[in-house]
PDB file of N, CA and C in Angstrom:
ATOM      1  N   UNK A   1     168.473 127.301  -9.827  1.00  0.00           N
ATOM      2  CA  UNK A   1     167.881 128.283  -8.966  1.00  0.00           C
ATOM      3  C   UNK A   1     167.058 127.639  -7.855  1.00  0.00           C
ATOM      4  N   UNK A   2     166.471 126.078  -8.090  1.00  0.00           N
ATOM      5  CA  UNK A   2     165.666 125.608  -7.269  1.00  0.00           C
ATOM      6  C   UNK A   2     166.166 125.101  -5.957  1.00  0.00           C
ATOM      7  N   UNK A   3     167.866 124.689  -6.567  1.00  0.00           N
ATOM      8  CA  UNK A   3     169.268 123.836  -5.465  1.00  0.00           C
ATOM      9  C   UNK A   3     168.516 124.162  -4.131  1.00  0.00           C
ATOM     10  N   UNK A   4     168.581 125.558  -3.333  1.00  0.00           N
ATOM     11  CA  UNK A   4     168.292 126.031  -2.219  1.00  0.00           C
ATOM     12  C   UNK A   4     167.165 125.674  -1.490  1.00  0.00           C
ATOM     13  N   UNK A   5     166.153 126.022  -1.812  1.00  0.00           N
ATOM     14  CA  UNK A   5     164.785 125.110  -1.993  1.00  0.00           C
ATOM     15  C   UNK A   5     164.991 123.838  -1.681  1.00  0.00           C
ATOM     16  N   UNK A   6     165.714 123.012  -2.531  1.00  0.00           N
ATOM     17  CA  UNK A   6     165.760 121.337  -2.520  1.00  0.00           C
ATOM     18  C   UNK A   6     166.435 121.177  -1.297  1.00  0.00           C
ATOM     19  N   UNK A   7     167.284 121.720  -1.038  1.00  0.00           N
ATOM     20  CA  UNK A   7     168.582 121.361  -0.125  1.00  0.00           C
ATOM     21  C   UNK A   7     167.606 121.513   1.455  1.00  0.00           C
ATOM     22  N   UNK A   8     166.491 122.176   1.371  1.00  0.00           N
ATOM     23  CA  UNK A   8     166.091 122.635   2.450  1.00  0.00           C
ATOM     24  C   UNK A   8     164.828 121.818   3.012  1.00  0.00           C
ATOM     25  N   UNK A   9     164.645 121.107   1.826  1.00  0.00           N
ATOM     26  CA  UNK A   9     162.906 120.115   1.667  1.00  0.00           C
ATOM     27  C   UNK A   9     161.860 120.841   1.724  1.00  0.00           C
ATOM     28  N   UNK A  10     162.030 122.042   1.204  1.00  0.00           N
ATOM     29  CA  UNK A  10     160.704 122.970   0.979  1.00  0.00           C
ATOM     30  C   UNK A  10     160.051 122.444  -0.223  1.00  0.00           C
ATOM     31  N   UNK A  11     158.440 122.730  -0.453  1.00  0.00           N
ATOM     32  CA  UNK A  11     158.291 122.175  -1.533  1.00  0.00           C
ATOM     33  C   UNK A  11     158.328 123.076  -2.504  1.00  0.00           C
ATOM     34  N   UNK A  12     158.693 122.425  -4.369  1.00  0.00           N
ATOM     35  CA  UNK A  12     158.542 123.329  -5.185  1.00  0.00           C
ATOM     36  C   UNK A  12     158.075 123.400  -6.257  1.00  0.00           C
ATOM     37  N   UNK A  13     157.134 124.152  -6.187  1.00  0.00           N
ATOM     38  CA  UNK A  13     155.563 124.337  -7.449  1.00  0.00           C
ATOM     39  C   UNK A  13     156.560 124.062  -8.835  1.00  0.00           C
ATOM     40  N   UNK A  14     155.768 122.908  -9.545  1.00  0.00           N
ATOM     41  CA  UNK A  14     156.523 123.332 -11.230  1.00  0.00           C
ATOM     42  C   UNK A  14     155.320 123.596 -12.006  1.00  0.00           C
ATOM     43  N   UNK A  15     155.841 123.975 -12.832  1.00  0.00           N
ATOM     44  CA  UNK A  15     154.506 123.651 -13.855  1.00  0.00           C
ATOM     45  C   UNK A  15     155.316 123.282 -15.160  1.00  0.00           C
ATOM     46  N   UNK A  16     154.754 123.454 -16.402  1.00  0.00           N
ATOM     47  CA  UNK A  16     155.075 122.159 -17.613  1.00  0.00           C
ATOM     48  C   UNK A  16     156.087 123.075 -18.445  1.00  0.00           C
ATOM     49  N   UNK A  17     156.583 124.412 -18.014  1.00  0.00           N
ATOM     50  CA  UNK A  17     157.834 125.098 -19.381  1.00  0.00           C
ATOM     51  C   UNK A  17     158.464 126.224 -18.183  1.00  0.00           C
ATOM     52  N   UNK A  18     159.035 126.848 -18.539  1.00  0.00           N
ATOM     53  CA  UNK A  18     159.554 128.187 -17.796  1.00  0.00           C
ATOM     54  C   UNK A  18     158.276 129.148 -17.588  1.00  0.00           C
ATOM     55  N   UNK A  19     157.934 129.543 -16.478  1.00  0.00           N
ATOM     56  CA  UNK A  19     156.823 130.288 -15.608  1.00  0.00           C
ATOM     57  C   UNK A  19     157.351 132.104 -16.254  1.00  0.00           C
ATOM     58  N   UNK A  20     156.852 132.167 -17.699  1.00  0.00           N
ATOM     59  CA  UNK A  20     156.511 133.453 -18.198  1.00  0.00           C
ATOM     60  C   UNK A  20     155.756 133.467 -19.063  1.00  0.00           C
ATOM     61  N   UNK A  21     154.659 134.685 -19.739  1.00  0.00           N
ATOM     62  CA  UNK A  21     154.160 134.982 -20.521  1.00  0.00           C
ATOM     63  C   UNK A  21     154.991 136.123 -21.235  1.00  0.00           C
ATOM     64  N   UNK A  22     154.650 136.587 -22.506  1.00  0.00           N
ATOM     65  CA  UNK A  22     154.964 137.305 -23.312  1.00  0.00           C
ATOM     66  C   UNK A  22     154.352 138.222 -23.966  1.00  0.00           C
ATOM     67  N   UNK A  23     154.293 139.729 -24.062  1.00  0.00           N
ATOM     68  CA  UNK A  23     153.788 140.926 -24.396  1.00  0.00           C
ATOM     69  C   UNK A  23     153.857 141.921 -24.295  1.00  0.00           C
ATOM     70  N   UNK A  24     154.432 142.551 -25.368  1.00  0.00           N
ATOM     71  CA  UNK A  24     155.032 143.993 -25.304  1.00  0.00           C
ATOM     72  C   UNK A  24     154.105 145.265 -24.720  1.00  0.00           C
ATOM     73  N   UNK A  25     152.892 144.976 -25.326  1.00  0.00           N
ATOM     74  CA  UNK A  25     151.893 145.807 -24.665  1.00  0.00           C
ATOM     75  C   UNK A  25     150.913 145.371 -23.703  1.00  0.00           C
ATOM     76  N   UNK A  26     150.254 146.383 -23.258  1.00  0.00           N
ATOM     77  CA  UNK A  26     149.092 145.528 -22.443  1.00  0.00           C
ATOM     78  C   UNK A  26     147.809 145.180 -23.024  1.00  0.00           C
ATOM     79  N   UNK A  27     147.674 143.881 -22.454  1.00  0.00           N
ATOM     80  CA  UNK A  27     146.763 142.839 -23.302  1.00  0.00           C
ATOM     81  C   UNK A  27     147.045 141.753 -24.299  1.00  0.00           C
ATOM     82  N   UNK A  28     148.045 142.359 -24.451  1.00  0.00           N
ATOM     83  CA  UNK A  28     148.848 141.417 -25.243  1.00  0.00           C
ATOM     84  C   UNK A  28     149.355 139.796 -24.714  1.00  0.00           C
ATOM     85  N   UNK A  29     149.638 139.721 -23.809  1.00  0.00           N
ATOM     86  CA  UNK A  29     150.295 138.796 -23.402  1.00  0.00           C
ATOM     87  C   UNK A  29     149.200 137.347 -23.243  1.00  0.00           C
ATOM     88  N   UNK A  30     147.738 138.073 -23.520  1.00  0.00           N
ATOM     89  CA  UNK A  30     146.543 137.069 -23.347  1.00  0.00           C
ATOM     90  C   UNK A  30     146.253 136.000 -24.547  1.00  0.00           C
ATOM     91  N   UNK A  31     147.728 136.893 -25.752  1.00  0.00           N
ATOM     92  CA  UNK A  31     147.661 135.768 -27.106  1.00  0.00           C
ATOM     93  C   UNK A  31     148.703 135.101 -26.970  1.00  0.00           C
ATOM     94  N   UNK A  32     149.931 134.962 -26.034  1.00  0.00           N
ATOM     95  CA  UNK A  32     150.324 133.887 -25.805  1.00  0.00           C
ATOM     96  C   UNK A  32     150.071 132.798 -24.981  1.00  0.00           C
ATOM     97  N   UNK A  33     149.092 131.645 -25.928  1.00  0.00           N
ATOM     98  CA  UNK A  33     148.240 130.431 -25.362  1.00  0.00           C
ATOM     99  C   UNK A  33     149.121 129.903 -24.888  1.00  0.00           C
ATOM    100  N   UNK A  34     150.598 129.587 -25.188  1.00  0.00           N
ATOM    101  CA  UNK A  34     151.476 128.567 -24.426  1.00  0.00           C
ATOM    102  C   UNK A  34     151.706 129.358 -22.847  1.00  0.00           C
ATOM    103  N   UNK A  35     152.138 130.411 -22.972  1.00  0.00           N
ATOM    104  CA  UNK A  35     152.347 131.288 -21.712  1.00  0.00           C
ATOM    105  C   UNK A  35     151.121 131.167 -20.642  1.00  0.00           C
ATOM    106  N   UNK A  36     149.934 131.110 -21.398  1.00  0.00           N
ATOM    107  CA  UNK A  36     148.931 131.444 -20.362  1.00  0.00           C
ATOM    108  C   UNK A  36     148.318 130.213 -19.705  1.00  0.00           C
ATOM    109  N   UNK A  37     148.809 128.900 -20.416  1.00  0.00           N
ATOM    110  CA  UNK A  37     148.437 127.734 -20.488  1.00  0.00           C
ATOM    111  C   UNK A  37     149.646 127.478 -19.475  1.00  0.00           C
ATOM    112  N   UNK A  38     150.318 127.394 -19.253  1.00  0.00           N
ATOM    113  CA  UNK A  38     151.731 127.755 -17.901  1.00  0.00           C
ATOM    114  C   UNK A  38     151.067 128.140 -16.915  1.00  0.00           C
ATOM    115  N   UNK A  39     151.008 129.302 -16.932  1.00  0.00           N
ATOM    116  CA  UNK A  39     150.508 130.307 -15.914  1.00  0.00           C
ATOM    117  C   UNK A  39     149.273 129.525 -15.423  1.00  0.00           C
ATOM    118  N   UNK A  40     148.144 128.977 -16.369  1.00  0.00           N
ATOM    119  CA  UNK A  40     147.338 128.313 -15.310  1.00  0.00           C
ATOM    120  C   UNK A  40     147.811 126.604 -14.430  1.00  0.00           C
ATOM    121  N   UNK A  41     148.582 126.265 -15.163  1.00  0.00           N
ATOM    122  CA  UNK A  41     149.471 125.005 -15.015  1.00  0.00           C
ATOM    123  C   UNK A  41     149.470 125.145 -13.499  1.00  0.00           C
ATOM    124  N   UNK A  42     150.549 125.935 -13.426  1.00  0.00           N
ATOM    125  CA  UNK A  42     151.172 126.805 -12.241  1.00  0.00           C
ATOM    126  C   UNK A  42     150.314 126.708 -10.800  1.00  0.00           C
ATOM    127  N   UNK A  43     149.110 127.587 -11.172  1.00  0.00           N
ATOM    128  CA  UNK A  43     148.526 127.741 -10.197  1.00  0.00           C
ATOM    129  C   UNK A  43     147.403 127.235  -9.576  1.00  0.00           C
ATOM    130  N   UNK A  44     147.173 125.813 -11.235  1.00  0.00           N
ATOM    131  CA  UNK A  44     146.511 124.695 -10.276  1.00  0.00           C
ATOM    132  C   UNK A  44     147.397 124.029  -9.511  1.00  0.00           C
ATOM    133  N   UNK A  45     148.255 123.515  -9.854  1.00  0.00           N
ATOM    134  CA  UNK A  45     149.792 122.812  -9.590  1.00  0.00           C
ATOM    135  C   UNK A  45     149.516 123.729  -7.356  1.00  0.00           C
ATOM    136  N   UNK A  46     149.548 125.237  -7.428  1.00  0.00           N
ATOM    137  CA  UNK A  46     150.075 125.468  -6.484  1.00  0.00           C
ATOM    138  C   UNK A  46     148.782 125.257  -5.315  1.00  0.00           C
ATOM    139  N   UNK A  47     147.383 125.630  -6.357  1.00  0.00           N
ATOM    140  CA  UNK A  47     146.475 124.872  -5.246  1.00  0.00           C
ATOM    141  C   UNK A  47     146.236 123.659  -4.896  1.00  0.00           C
ATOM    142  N   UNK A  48     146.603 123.040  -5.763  1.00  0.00           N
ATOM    143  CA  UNK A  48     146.896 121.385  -5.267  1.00  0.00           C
ATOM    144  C   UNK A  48     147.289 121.540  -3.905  1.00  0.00           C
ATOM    145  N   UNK A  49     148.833 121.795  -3.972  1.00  0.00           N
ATOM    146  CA  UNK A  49     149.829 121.715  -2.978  1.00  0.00           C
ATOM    147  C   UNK A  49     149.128 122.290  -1.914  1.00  0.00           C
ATOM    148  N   UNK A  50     148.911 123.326  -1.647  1.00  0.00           N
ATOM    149  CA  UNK A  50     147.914 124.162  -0.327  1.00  0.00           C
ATOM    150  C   UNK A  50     147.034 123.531   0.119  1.00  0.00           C
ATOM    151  N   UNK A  51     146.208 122.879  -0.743  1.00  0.00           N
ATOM    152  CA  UNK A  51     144.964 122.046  -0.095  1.00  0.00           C
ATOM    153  C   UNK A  51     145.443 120.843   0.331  1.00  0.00           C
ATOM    154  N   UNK A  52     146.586 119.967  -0.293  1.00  0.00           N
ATOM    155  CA  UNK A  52     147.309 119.278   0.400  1.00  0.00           C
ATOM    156  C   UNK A  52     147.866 118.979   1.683  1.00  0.00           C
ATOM    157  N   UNK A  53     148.470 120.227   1.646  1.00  0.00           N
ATOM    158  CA  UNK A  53     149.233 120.795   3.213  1.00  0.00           C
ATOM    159  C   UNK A  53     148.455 121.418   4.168  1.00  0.00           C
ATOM    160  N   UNK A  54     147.420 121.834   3.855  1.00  0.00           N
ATOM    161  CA  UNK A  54     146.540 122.120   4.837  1.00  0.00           C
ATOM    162  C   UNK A  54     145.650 120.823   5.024  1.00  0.00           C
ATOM    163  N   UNK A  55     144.979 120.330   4.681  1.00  0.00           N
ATOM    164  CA  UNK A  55     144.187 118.937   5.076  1.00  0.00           C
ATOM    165  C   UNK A  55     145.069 117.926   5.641  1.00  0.00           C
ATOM    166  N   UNK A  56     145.939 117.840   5.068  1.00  0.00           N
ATOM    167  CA  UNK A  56     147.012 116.510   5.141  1.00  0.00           C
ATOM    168  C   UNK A  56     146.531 115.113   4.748  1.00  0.00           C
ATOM    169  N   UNK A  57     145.440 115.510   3.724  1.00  0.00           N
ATOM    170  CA  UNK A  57     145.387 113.676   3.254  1.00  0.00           C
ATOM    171  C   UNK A  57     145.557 114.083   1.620  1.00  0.00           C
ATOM    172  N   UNK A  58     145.892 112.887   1.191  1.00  0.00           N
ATOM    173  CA  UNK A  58     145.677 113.199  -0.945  1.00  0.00           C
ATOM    174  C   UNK A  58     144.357 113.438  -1.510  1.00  0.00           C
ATOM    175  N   UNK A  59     145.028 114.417  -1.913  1.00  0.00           N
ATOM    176  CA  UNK A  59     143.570 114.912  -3.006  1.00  0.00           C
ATOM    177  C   UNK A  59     144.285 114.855  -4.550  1.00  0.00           C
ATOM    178  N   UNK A  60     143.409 114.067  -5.393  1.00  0.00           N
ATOM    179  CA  UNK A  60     144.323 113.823  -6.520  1.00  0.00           C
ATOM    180  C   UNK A  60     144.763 114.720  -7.717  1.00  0.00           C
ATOM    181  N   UNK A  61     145.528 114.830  -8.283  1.00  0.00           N
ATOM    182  CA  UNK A  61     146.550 115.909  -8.951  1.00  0.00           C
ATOM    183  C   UNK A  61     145.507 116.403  -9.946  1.00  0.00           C
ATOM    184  N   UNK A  62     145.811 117.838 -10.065  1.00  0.00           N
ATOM    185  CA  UNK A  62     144.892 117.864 -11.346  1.00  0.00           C
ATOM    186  C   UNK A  62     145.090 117.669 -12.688  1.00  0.00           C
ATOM    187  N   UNK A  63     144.147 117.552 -13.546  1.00  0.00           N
ATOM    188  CA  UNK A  63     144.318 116.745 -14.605  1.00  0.00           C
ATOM    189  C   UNK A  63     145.070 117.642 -15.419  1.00  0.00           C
ATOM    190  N   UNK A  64     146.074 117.082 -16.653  1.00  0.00           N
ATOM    191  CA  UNK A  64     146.870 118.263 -17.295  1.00  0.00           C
ATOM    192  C   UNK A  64     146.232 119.122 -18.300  1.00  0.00           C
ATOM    193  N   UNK A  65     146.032 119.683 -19.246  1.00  0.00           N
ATOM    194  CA  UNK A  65     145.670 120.406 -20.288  1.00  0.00           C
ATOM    195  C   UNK A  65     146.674 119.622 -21.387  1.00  0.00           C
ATOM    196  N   UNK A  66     146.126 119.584 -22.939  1.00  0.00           N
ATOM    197  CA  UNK A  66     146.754 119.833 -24.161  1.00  0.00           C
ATOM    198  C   UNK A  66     147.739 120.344 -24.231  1.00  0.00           C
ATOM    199  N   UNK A  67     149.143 120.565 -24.633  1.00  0.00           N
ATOM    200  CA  UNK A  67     150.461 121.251 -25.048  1.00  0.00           C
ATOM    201  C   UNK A  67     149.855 122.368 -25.904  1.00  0.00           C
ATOM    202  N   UNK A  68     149.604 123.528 -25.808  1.00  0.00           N
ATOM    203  CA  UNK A  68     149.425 124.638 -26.845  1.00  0.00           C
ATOM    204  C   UNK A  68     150.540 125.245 -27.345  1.00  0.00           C
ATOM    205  N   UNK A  69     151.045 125.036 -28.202  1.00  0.00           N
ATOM    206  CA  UNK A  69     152.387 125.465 -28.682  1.00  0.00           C
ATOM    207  C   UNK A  69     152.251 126.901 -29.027  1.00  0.00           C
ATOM    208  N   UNK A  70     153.083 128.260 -29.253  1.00  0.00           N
ATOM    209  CA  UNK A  70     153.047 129.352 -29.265  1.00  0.00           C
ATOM    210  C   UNK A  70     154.122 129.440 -30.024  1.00  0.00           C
ATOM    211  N   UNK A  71     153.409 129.941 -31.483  1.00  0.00           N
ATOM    212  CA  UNK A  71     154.602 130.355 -32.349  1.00  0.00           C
ATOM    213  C   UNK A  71     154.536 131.740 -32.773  1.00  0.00           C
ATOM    214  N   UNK A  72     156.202 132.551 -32.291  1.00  0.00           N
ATOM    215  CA  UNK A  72     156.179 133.510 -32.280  1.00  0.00           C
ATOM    216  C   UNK A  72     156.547 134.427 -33.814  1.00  0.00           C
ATOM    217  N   UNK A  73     156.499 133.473 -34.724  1.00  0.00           N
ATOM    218  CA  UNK A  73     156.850 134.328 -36.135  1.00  0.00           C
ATOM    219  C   UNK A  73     154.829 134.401 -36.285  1.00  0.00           C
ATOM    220  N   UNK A  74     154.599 135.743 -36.547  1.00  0.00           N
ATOM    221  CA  UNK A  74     153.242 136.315 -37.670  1.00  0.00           C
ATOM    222  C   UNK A  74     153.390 136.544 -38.287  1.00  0.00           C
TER     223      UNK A  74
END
C-alpha cells in the first residue's frame, strides 16, 4: 500500500506493528496496551518528521517504548 508513496519520495510515517487499536465498545479500545502503544509510536514518529521538515536540521529520533504485548484471550 506504501509502493505509491515510495515511488514518489514522499515521506512515510511507520511506527513498530500495523497502525490499529481494538474495541468493540467505547472505551474499550484504551485496554489494548499494544494498540495504544502504536498509536503513540505513530505520532511521535510523525512529530519527529514535522519538526524535521520544518527546521531542516536533525533533531534526534525519539526514544522507543517497551514492546507491550496484547493478549487477546480473557
Amino acid at each position: 500500500m506504501n509502493m505509491p508513496f515510495e515511488m514518489l519520495s514522499c515521506p512515510v510515517v511507520t511506527s513498530q506493528y500495523w497502525n490499529v487499536v481494538f474495541g468493540r465498545e467505547p472505551g474499550k479500545c484504551e485496554r489494548d496496551t499494544e494498540g495504544m502503544q502504536t498509536m503513540r509510536t505513530l505520532g511521535h514518529n510523525m512529530a519527529w518528521l514535522l519538526k524535521n521538515l520544518r527546521r531542516g536540521d536533525a533533531i534526534p529520533r525519539p526514544a522507543d517504548e517497551p514492546w507491550q504485548p496484547m493478549h487477546f484471550i480473557r
